[in-house]
C-alpha atoms as a PDB file:
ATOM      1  CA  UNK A   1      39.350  12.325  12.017  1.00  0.00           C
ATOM      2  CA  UNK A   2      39.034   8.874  10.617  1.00  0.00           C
ATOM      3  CA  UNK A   3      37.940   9.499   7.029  1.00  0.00           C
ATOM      4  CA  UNK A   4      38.102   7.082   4.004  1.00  0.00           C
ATOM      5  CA  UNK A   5      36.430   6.428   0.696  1.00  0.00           C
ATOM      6  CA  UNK A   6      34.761   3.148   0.479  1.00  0.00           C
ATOM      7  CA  UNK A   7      32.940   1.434  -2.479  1.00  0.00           C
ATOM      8  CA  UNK A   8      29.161   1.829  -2.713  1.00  0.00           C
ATOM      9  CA  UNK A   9      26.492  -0.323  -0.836  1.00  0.00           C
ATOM     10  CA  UNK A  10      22.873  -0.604  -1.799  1.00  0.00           C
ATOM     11  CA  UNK A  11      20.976   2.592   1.103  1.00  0.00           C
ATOM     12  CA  UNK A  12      17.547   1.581   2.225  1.00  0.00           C
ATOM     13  CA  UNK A  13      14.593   3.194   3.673  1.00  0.00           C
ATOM     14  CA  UNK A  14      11.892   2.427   5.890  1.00  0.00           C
ATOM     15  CA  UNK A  15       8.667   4.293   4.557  1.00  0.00           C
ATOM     16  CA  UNK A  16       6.281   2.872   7.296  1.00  0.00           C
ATOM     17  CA  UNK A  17       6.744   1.635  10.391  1.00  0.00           C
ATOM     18  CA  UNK A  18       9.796   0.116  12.345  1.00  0.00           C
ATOM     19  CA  UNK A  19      11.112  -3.562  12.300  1.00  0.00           C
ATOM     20  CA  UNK A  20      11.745  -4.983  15.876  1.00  0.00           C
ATOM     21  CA  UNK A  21      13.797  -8.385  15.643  1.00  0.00           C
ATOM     22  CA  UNK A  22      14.061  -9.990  19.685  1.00  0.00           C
ATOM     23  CA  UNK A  23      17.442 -11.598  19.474  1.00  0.00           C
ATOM     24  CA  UNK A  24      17.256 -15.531  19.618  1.00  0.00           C
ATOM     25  CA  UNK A  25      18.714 -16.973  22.572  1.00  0.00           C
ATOM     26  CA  UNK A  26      19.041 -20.292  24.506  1.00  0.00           C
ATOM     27  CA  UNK A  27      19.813 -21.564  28.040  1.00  0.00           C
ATOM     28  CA  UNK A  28      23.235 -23.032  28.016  1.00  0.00           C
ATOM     29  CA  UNK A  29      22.535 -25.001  31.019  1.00  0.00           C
ATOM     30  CA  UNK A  30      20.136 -26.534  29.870  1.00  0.00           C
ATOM     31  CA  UNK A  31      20.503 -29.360  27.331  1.00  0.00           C
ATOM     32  CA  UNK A  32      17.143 -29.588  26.402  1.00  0.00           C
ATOM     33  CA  UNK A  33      16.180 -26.266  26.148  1.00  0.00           C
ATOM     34  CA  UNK A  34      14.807 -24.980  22.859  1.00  0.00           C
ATOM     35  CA  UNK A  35      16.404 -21.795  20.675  1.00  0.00           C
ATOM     36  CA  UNK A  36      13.911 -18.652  20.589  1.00  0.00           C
ATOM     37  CA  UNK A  37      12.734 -18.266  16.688  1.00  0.00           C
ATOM     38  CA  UNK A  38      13.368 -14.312  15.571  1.00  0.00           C
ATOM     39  CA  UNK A  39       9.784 -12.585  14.962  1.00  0.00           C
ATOM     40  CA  UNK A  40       9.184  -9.345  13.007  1.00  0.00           C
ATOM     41  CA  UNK A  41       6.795  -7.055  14.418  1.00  0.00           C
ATOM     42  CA  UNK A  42       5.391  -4.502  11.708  1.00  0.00           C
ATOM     43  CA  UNK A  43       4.677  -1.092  14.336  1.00  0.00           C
ATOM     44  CA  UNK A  44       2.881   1.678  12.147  1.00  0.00           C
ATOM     45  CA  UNK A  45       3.699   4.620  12.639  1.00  0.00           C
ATOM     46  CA  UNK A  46       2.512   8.261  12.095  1.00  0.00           C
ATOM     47  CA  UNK A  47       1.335   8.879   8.257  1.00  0.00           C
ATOM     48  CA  UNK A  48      -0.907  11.831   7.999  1.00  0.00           C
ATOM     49  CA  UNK A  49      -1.307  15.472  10.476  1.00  0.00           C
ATOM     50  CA  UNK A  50      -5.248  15.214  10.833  1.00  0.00           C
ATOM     51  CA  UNK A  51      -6.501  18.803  11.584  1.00  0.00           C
ATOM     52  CA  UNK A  52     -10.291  19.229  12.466  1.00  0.00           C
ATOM     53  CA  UNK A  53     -12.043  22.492  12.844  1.00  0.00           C
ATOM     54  CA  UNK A  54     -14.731  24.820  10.943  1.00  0.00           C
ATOM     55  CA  UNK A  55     -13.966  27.303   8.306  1.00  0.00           C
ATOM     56  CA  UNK A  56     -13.583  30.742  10.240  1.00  0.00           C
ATOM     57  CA  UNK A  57     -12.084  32.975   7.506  1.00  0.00           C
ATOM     58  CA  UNK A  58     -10.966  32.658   3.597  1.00  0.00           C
ATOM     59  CA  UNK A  59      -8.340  35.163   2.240  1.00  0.00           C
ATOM     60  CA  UNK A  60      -7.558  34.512  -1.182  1.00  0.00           C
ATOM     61  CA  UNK A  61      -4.352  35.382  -3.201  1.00  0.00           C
ATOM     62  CA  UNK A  62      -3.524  34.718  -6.938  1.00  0.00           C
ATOM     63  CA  UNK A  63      -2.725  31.280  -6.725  1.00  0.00           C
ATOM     64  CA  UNK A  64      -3.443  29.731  -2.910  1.00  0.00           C
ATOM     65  CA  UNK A  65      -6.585  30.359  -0.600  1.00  0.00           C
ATOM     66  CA  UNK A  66      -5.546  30.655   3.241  1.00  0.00           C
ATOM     67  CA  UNK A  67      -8.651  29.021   5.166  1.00  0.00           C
ATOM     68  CA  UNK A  68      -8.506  29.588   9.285  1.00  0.00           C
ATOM     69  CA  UNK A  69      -9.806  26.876  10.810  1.00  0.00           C
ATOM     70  CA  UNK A  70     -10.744  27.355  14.489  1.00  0.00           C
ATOM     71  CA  UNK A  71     -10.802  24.064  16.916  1.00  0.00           C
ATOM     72  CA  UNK A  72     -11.880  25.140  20.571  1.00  0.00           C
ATOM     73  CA  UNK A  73      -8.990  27.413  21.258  1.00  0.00           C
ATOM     74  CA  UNK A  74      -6.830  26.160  19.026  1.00  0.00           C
ATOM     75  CA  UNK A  75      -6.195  27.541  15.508  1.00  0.00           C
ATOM     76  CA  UNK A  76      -4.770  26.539  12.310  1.00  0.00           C
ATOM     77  CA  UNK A  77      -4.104  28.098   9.188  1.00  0.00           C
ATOM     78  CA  UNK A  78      -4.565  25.757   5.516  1.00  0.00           C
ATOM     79  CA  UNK A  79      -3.264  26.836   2.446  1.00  0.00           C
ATOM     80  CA  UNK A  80      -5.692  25.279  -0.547  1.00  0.00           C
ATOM     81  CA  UNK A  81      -4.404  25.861  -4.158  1.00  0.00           C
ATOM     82  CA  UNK A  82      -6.295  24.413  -7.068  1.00  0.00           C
ATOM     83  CA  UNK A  83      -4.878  21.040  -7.312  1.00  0.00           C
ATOM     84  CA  UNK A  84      -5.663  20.403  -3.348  1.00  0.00           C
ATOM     85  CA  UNK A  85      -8.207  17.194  -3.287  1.00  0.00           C
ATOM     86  CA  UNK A  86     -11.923  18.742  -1.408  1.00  0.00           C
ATOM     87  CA  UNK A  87     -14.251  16.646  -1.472  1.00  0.00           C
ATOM     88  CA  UNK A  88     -17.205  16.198   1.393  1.00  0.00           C
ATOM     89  CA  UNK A  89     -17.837  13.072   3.055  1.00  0.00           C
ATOM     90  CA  UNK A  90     -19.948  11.581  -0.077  1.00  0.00           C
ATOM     91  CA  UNK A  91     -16.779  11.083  -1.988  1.00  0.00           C
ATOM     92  CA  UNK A  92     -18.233  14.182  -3.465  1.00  0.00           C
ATOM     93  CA  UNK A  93     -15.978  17.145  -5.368  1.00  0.00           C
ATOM     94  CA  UNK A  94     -16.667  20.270  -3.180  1.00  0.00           C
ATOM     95  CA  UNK A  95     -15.000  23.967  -2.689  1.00  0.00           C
ATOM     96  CA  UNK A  96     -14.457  24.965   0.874  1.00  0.00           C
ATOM     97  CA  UNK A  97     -16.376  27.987   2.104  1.00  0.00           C
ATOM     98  CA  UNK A  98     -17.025  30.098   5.369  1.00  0.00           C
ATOM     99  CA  UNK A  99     -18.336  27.375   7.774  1.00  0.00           C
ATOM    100  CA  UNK A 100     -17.713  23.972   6.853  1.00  0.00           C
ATOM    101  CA  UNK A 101     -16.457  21.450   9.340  1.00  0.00           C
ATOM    102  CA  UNK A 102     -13.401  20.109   7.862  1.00  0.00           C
ATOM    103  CA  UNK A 103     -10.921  17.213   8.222  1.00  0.00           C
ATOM    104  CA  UNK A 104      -7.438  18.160   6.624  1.00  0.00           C
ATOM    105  CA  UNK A 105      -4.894  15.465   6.129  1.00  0.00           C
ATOM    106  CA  UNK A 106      -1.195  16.501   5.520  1.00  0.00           C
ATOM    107  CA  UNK A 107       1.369  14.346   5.251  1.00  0.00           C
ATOM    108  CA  UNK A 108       3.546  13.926   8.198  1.00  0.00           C
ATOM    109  CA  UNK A 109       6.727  14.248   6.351  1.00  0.00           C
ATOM    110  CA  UNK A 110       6.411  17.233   4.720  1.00  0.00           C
ATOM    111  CA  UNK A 111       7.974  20.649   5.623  1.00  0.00           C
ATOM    112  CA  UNK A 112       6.083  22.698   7.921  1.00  0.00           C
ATOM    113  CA  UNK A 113       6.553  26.557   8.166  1.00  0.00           C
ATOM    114  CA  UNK A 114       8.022  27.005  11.506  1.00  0.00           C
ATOM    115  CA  UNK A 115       5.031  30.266  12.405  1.00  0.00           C
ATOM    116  CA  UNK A 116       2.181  31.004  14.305  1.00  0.00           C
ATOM    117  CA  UNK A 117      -0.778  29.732  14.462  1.00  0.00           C
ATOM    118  CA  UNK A 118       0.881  26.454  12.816  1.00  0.00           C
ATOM    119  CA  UNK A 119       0.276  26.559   9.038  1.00  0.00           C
ATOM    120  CA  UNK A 120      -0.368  23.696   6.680  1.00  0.00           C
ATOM    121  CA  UNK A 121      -0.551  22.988   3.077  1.00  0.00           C
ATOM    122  CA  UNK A 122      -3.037  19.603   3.106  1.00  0.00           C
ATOM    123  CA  UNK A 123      -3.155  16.908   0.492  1.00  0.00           C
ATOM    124  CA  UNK A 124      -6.671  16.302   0.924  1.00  0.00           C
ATOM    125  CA  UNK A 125      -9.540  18.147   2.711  1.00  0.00           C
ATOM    126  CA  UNK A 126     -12.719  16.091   4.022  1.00  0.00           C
ATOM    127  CA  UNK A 127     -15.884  18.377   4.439  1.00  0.00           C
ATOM    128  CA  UNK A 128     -19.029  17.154   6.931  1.00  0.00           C
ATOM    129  CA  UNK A 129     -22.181  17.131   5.578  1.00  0.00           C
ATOM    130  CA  UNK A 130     -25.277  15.726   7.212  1.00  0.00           C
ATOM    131  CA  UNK A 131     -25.796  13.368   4.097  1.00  0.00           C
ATOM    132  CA  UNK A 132     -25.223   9.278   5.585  1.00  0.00           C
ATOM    133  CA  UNK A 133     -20.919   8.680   4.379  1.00  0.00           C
ATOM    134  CA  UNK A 134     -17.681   7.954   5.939  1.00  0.00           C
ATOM    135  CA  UNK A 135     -14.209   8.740   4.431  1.00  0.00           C
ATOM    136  CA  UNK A 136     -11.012   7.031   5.611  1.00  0.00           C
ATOM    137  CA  UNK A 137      -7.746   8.647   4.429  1.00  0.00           C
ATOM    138  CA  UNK A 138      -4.359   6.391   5.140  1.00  0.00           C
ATOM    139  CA  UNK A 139      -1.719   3.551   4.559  1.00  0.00           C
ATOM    140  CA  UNK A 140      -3.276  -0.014   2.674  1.00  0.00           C
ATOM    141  CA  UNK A 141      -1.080  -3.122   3.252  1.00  0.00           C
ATOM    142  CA  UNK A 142      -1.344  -5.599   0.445  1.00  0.00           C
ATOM    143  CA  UNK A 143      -4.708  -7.078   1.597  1.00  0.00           C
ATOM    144  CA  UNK A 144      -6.262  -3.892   1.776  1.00  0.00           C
ATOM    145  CA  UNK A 145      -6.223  -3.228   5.514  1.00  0.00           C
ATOM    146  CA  UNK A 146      -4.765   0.182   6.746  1.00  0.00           C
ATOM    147  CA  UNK A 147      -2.533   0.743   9.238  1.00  0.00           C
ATOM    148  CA  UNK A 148      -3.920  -0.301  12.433  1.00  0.00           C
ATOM    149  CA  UNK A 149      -5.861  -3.368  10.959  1.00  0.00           C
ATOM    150  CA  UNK A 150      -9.232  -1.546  11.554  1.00  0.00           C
ATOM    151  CA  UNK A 151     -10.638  -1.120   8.281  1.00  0.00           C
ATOM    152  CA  UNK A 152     -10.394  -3.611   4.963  1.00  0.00           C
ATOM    153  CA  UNK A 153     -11.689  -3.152   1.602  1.00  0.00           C
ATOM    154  CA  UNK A 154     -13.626  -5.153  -0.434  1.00  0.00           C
ATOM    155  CA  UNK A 155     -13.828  -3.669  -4.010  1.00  0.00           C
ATOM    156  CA  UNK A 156     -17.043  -4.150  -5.528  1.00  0.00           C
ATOM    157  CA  UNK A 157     -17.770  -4.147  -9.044  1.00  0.00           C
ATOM    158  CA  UNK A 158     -19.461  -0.499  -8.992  1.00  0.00           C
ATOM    159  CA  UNK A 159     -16.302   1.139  -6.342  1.00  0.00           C
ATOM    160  CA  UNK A 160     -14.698   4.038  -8.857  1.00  0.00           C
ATOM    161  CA  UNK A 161     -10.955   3.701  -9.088  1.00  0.00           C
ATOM    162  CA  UNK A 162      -9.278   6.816  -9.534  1.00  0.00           C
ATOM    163  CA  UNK A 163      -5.546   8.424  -9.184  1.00  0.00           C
ATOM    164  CA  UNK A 164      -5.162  11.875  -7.571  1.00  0.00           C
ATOM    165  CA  UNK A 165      -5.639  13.451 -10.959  1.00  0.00           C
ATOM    166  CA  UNK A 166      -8.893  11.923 -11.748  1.00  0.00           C
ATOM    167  CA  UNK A 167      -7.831   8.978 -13.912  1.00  0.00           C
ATOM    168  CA  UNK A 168      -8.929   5.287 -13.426  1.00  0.00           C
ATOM    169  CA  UNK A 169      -7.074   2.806 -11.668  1.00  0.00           C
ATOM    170  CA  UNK A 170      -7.195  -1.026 -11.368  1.00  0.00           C
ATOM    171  CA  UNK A 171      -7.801  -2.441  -8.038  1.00  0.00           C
ATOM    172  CA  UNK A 172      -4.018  -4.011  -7.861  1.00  0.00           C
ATOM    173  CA  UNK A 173      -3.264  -0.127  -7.955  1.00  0.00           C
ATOM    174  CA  UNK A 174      -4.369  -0.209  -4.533  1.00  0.00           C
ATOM    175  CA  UNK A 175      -2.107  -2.057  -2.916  1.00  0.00           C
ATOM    176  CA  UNK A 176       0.537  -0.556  -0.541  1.00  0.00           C
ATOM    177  CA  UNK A 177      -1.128   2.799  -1.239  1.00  0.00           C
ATOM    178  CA  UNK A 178      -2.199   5.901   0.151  1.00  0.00           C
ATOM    179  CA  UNK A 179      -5.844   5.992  -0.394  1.00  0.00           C
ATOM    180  CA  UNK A 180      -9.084   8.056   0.571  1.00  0.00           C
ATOM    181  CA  UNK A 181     -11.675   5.894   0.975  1.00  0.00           C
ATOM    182  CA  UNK A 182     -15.303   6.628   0.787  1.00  0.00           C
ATOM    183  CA  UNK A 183     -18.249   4.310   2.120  1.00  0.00           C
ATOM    184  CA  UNK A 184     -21.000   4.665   3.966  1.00  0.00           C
ATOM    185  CA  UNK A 185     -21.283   1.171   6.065  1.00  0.00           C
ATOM    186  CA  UNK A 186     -19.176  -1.588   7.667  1.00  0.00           C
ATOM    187  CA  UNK A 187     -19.256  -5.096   9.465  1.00  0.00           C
ATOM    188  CA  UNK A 188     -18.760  -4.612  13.385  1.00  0.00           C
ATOM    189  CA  UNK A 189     -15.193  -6.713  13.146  1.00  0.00           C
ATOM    190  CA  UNK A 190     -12.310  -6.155  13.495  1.00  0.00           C
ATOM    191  CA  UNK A 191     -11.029  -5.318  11.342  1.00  0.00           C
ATOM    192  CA  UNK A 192     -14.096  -3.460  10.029  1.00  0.00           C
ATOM    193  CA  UNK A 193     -15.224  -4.710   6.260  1.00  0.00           C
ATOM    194  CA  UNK A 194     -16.408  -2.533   3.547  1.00  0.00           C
ATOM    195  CA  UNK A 195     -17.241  -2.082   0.002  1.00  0.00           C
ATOM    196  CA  UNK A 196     -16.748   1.159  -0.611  1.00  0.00           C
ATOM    197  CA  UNK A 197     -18.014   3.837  -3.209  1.00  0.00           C
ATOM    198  CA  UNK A 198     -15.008   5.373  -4.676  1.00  0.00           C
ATOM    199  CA  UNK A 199     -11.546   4.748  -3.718  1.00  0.00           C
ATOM    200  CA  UNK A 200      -8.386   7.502  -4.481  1.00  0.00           C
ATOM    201  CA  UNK A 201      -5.097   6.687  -4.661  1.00  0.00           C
ATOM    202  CA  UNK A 202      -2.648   9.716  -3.114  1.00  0.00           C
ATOM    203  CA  UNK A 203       0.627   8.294  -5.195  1.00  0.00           C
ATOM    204  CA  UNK A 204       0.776   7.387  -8.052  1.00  0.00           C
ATOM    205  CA  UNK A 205       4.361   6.403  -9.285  1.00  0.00           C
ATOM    206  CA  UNK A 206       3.249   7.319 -13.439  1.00  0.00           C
ATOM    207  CA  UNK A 207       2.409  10.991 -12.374  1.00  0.00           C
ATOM    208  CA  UNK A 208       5.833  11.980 -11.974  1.00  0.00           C
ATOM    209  CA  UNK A 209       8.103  10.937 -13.998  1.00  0.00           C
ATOM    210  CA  UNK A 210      10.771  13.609 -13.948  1.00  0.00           C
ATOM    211  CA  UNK A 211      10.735  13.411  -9.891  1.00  0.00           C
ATOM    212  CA  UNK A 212      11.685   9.864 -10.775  1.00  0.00           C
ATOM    213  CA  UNK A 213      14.280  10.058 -12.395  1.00  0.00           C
ATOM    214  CA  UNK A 214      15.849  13.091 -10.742  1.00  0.00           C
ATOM    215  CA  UNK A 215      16.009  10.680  -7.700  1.00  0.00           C
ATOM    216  CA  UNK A 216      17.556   8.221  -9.641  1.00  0.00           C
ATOM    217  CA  UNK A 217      20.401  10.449 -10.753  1.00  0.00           C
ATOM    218  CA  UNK A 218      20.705  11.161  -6.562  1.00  0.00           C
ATOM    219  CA  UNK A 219      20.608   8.112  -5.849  1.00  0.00           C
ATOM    220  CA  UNK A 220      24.174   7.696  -8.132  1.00  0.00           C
ATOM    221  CA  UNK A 221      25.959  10.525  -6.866  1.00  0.00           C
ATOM    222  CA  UNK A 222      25.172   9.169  -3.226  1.00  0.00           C
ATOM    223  CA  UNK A 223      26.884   6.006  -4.687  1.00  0.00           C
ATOM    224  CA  UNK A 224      29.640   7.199  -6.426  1.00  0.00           C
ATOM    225  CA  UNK A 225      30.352  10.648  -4.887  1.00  0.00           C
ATOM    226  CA  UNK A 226      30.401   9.846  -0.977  1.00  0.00           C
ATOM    227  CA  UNK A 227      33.073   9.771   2.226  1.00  0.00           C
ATOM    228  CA  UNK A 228      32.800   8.101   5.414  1.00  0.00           C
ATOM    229  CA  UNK A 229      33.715   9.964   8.244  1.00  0.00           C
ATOM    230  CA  UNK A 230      33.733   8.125  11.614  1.00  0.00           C
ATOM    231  CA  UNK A 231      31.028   5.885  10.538  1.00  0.00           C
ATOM    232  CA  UNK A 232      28.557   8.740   8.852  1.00  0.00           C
ATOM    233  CA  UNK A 233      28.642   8.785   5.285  1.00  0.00           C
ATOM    234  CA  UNK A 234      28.933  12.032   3.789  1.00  0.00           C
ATOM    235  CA  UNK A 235      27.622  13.562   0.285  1.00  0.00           C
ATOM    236  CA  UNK A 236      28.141  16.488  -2.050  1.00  0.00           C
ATOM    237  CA  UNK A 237      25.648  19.350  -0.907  1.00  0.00           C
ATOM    238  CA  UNK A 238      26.042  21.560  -3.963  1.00  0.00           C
ATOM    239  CA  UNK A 239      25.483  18.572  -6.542  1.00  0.00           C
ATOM    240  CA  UNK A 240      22.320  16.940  -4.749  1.00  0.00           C
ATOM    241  CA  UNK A 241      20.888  20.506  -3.643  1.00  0.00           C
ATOM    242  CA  UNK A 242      20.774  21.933  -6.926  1.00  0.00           C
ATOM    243  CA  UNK A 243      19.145  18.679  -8.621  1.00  0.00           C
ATOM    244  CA  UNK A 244      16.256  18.655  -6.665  1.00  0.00           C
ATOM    245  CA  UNK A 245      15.782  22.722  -7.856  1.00  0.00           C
ATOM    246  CA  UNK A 246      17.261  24.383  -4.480  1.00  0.00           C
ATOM    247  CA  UNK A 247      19.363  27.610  -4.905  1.00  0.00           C
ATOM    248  CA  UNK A 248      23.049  27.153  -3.260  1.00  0.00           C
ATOM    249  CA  UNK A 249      24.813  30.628  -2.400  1.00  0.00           C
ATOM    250  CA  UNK A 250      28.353  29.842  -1.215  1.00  0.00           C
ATOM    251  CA  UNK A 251      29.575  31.897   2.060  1.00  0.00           C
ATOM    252  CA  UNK A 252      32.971  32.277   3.813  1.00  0.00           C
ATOM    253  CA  UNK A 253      31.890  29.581   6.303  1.00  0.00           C
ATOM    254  CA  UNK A 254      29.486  26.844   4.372  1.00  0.00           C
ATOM    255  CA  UNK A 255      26.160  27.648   2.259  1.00  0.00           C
ATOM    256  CA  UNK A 256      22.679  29.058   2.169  1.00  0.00           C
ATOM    257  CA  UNK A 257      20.318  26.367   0.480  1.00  0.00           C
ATOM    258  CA  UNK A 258      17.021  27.828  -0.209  1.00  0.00           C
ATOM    259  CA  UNK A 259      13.672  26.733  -1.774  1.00  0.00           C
ATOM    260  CA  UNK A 260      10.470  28.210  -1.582  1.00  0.00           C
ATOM    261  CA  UNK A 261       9.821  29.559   2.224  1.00  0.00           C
ATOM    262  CA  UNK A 262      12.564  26.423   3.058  1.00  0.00           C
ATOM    263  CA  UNK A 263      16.488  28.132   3.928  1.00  0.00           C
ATOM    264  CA  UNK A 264      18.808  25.932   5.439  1.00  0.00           C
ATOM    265  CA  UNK A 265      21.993  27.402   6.421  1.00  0.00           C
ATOM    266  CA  UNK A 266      25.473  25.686   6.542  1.00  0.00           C
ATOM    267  CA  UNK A 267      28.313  25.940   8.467  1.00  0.00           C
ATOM    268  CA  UNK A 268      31.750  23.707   7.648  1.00  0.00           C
ATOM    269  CA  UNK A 269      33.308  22.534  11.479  1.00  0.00           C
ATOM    270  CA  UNK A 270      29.468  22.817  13.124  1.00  0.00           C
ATOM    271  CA  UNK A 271      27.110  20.292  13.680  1.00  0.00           C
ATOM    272  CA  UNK A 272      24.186  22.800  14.387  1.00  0.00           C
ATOM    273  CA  UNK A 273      22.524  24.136  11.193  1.00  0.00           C
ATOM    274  CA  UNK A 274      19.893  26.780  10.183  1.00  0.00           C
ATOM    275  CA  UNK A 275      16.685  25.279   9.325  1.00  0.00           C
ATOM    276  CA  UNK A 276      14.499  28.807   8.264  1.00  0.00           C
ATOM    277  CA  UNK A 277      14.778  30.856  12.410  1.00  0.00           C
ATOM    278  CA  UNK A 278      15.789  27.416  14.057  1.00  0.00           C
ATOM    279  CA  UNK A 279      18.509  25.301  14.937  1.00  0.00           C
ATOM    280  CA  UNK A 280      18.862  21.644  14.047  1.00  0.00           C
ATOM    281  CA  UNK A 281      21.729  18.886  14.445  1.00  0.00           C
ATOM    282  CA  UNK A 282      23.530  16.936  12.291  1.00  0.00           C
ATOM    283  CA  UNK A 283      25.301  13.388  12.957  1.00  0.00           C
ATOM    284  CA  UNK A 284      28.833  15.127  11.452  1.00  0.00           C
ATOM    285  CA  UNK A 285      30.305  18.540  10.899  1.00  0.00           C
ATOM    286  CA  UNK A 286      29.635  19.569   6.956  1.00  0.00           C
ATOM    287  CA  UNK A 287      33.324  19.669   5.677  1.00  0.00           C
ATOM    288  CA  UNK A 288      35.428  20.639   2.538  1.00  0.00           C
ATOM    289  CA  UNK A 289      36.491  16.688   1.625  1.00  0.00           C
ATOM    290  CA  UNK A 290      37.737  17.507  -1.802  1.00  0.00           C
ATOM    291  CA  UNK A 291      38.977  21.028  -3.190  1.00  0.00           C
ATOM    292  CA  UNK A 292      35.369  23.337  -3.310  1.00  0.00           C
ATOM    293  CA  UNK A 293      33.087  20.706  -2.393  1.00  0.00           C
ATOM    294  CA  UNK A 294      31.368  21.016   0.695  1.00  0.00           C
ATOM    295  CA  UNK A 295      30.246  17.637   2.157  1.00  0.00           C
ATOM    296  CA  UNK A 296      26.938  16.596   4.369  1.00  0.00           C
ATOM    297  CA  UNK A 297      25.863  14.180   6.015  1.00  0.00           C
ATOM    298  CA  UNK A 298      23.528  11.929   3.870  1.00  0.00           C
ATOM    299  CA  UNK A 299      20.084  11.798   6.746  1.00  0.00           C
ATOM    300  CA  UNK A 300      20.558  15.438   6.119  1.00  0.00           C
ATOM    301  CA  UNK A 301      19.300  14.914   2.688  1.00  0.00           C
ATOM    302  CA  UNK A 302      16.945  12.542   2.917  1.00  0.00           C
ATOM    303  CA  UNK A 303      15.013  14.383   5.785  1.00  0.00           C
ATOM    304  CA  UNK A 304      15.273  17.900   4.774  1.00  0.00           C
ATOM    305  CA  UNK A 305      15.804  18.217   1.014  1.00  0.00           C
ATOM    306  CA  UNK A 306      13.929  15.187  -0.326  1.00  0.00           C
END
């Protein structure tokens, strides 16, 4: 096993799309011929699960409402607590009943229960109404196009600017956002232009500011506390787990890591791991690299705990 400790580099991440850079070349038999100039090509990719349906049945529990939304033959099941964002097409605050057509966008990234019908916990719910109204819910570069270049926004001196918690924004909070748009018309170009009614932005960095700083304390013990082990670079599980609030029970073979409905289960010397009744892989074997400290790999972290 080639294994060393090496110092700390800077770890980046790519939150939206993928960066394709051709390779400059040139004809060597050819004297004259000129040298290719690199391009970067910005390719978005997939932000938000969009699931569409009507309201078929509400069961309610102390703290979460489980809407079934049927789609043709296809079901889904959304689980709406009371800080879920409803509002209809209007930009208007609703509460979902029996019948509504709905529009639920999740984001892609988080954890999905791994049951049947497929089960989702939405960050905000669109509902139809007949009234004249549009809503578009994604990614806004910095001049206020989404992700496919079909719609920019024009903010007009009566568009309401509000965070996720009902608090006003300034339009330069916009930018680089998730946002919910509301507006009821558009220029045929492309992209599409609009002034729209009310604009919310999905995060907003000031509403957490523990989360913050919890990942800043991560991010040190990634740079500090690490191993490389043929070329994948390998962090504490217990220390990182347990900061971001997941419960670590040791076993004779690895660890149980548990959150919530989330259980991951660890095995030192196996690259397969449990994630809840499945099986995933992992780049290295989790290993003991110093006396009682089980190491991972560091994607695992950043796709499955963060």
């Amino acid at each position: 096993m080639n294994m060393k400790k090496i110092a700390p580099v800077a770890m980046t991440a790519l939150l939206f799309g993928s960066v394709v850079i051709p390779v400059a070349s040139a004809n060597e038999n050819q004297a004259d011929a000129q040298q290719q100039v690199p391009q970067i090509q910005i390719d978005p990719v997939h932000i938000f699960n969009n699931t569409y349906g009507t309201v078929e049945k509400v069961n309610s529990s102390e703290n979460i409402t489980y809407f079934t939304v049927q789609d043709g033959d296809q079901t889904n099941i959304l689980e709406i607590s009371k800080d879920t964002l409803v509002f209809d097409n209007t930009g208007k605050k609703v509460e979902l009943k029996k019948g509504d057509k709905i529009v639920a966008y999740t984001f892609a990234n988080k954890p999905q229960k791994l049951i049947y019908p497929p089960q989702f916990n939405p960050d905000v719910v669109i509902v139809e109404t007949e009234e004249a109204g549009f809503a578009e819910v994604d990614y806004f570069f910095e001049n206020l196009t989404n992700t496919y270049d079909m719609l920019q926004l024009t903010i007009g001196e009566n568009t309401e600017l509000i965070n996720s918690k009902g608090e006003k924004v300034a339009a330069k909070d916009l930018i680089e956002k998730n946002l919910v748009v509301f507006y009821t018309a558009s220029t045929k170009s492309i992209p599409a232009q609009t002034t729209p009614s009310k604009v919310i932005v999905l995060d907003d960095e000031s509403e957490n500011p523990t989360e913050n700083t919890v990942e800043a304390e991560i991010a040190q013990i990634i740079a500090k506390d690490y191993y490389e082990v043929d070329g994948t670079k390998m962090v504490p599980l217990r220390l990182i787990a347990e900061k971001l609030g997941y419960k670590v029970e040791s076993t004779s073979k690895g660890a149980i890591v548990s959150k919530g409905n989330l259980s991951y289960t660890i095995t030192r010397g196996e690259k397969m791991f449990g994630y809840n009744k499945a099986l995933r892989p992992l780049n290295a074997a989790p290993a003991f690299l110093e006396a009682y400290k089980t190491y991972v790999p560091v994607e695992f972290v950043e796709e499955y705990l963060k």
